[in-house]
C-alpha atoms as a PDB file:
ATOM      1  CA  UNK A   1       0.000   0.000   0.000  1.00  0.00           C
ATOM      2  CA  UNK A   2       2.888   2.423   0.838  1.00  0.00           C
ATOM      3  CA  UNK A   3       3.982   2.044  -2.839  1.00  0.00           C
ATOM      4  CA  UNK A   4       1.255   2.871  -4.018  1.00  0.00           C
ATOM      5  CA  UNK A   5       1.118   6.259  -2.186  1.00  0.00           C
ATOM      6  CA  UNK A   6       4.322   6.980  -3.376  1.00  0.00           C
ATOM      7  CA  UNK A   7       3.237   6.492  -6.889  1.00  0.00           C
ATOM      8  CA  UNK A   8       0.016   8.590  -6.662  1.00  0.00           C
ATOM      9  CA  UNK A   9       2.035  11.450  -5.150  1.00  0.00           C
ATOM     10  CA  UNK A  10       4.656  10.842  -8.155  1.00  0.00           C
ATOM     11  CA  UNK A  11       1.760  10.626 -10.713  1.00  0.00           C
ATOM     12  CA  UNK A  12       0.169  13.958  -9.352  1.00  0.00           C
ATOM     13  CA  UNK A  13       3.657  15.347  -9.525  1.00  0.00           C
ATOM     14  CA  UNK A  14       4.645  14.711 -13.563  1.00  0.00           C
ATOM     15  CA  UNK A  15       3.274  17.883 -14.567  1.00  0.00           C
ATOM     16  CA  UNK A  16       5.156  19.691 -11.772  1.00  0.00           C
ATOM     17  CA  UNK A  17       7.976  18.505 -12.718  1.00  0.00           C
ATOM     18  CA  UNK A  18       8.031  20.050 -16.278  1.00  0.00           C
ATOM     19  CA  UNK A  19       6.777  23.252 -14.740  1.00  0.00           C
ATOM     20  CA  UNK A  20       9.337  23.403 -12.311  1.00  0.00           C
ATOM     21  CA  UNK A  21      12.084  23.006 -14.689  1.00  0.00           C
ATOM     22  CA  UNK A  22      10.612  25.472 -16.817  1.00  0.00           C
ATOM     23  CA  UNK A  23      11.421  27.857 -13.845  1.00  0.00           C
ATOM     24  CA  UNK A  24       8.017  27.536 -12.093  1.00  0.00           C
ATOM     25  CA  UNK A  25       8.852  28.309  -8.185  1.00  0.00           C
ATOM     26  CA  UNK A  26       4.891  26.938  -7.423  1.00  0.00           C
ATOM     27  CA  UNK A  27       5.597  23.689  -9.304  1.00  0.00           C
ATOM     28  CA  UNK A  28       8.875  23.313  -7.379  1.00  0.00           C
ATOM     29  CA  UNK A  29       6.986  24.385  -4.053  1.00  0.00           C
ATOM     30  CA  UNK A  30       4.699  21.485  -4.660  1.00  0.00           C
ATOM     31  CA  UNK A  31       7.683  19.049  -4.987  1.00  0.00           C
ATOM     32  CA  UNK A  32       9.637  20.554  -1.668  1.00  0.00           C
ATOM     33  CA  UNK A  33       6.363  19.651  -0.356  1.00  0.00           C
ATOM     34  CA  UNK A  34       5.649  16.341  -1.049  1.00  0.00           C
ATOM     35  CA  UNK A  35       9.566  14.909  -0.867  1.00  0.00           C
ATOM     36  CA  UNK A  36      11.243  17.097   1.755  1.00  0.00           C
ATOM     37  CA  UNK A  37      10.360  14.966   4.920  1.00  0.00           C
ATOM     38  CA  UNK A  38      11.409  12.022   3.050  1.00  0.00           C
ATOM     39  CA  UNK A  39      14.454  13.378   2.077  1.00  0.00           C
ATOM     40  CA  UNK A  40      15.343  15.041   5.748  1.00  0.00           C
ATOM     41  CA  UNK A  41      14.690  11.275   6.977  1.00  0.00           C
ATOM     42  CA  UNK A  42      16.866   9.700   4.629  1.00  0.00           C
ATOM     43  CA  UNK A  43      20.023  12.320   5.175  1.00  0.00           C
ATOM     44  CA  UNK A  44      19.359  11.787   9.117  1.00  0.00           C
ATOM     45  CA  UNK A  45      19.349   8.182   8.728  1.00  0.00           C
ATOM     46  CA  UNK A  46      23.285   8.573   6.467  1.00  0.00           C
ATOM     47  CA  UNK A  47      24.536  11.460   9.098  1.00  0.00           C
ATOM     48  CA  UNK A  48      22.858  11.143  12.719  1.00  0.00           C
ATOM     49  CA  UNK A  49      22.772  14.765  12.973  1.00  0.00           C
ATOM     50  CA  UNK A  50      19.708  16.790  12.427  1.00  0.00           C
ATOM     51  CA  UNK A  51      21.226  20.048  11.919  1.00  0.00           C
ATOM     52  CA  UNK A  52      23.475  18.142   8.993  1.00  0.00           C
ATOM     53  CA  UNK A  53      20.423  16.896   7.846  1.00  0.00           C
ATOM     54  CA  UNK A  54      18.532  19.777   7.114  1.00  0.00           C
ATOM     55  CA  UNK A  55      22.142  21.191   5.701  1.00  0.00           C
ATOM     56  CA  UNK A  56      22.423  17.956   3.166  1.00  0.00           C
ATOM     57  CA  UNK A  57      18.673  18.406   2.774  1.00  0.00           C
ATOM     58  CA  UNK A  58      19.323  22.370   1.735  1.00  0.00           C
ATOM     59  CA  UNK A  59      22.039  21.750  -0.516  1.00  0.00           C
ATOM     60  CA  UNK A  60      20.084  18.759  -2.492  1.00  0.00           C
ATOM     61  CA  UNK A  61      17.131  21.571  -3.045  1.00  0.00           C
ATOM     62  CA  UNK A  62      19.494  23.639  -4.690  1.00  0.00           C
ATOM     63  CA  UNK A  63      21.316  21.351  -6.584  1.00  0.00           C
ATOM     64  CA  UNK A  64      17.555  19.962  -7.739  1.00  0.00           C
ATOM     65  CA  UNK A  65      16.674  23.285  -8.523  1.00  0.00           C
ATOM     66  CA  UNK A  66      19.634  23.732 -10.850  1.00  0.00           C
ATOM     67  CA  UNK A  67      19.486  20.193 -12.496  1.00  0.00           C
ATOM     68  CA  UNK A  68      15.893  19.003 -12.452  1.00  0.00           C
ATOM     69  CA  UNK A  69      15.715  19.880 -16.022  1.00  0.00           C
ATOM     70  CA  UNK A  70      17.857  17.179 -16.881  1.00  0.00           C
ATOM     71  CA  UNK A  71      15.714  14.468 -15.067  1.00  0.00           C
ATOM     72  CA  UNK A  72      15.076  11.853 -17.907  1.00  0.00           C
ATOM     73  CA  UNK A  73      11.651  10.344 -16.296  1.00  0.00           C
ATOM     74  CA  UNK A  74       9.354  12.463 -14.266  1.00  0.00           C
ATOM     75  CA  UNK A  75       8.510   8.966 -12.977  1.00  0.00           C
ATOM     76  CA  UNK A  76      11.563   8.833 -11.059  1.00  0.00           C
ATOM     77  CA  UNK A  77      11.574  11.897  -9.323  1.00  0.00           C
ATOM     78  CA  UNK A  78      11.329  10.591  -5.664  1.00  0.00           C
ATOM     79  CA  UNK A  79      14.465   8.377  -6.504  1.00  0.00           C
ATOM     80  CA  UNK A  80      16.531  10.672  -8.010  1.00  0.00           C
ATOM     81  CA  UNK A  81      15.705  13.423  -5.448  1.00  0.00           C
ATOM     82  CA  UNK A  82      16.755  11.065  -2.387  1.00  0.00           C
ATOM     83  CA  UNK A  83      20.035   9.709  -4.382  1.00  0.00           C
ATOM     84  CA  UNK A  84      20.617  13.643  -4.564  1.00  0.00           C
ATOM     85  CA  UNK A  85      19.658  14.313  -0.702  1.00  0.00           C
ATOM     86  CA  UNK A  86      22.067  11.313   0.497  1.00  0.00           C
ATOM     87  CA  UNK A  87      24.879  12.216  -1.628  1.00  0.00           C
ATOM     88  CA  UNK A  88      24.860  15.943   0.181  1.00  0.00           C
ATOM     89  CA  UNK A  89      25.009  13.629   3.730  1.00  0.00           C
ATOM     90  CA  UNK A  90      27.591  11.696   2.937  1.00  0.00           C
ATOM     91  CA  UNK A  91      29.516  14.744   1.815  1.00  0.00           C
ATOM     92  CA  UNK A  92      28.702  16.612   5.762  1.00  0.00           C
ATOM     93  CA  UNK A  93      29.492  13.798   7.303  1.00  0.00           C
ATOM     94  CA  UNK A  94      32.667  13.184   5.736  1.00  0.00           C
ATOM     95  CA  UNK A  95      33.294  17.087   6.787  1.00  0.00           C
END
């Protein structure tokens, strides 16, 4: 049941996802909004730290922000987008 969730938030997301790489800040809200507690949870999971966590979590936004444009399939945003999030907490941890 859980994946299916996921995939009805992902579904309702698709046509956010072109928006947002078109440079559409409310299509991009909408994302933040449905993936950020997922991704704070993941990056506290890599790090232990909450404060690096929401760091890691910061970072991935921005980098998302920058790059979303190049994600192939819409359909694996939530993926991609925690792949991006961990990466940032391996890199504050290391620090």
């Amino acid at each position: 049941m859980a994946t299916s969730v996921v995939a009805a938030i992902d579904d309702s997301l698709t046509g956010a996802v072109a928006l947002a790489a078109a440079g559409d800040e409310t299509a991009f809200a909408r994302i933040i909004e449905a993936h950020h507690d997922d991704m704070r949870r993941i990056c506290y999971v890599i790090c232990g730290d909450l404060d690096v966590a929401d760091e890691a979590v910061q970072a991935a936004w921005s980098i998302v922000w920058k790059k979303l444009g190049g994600l192939r399939d819409p359909a694996r945003l939530r993926p991609w987008l925690v792949s991006v999030a961990a990466n940032e907490a391996r890199q504050g941890h290391l620090d």
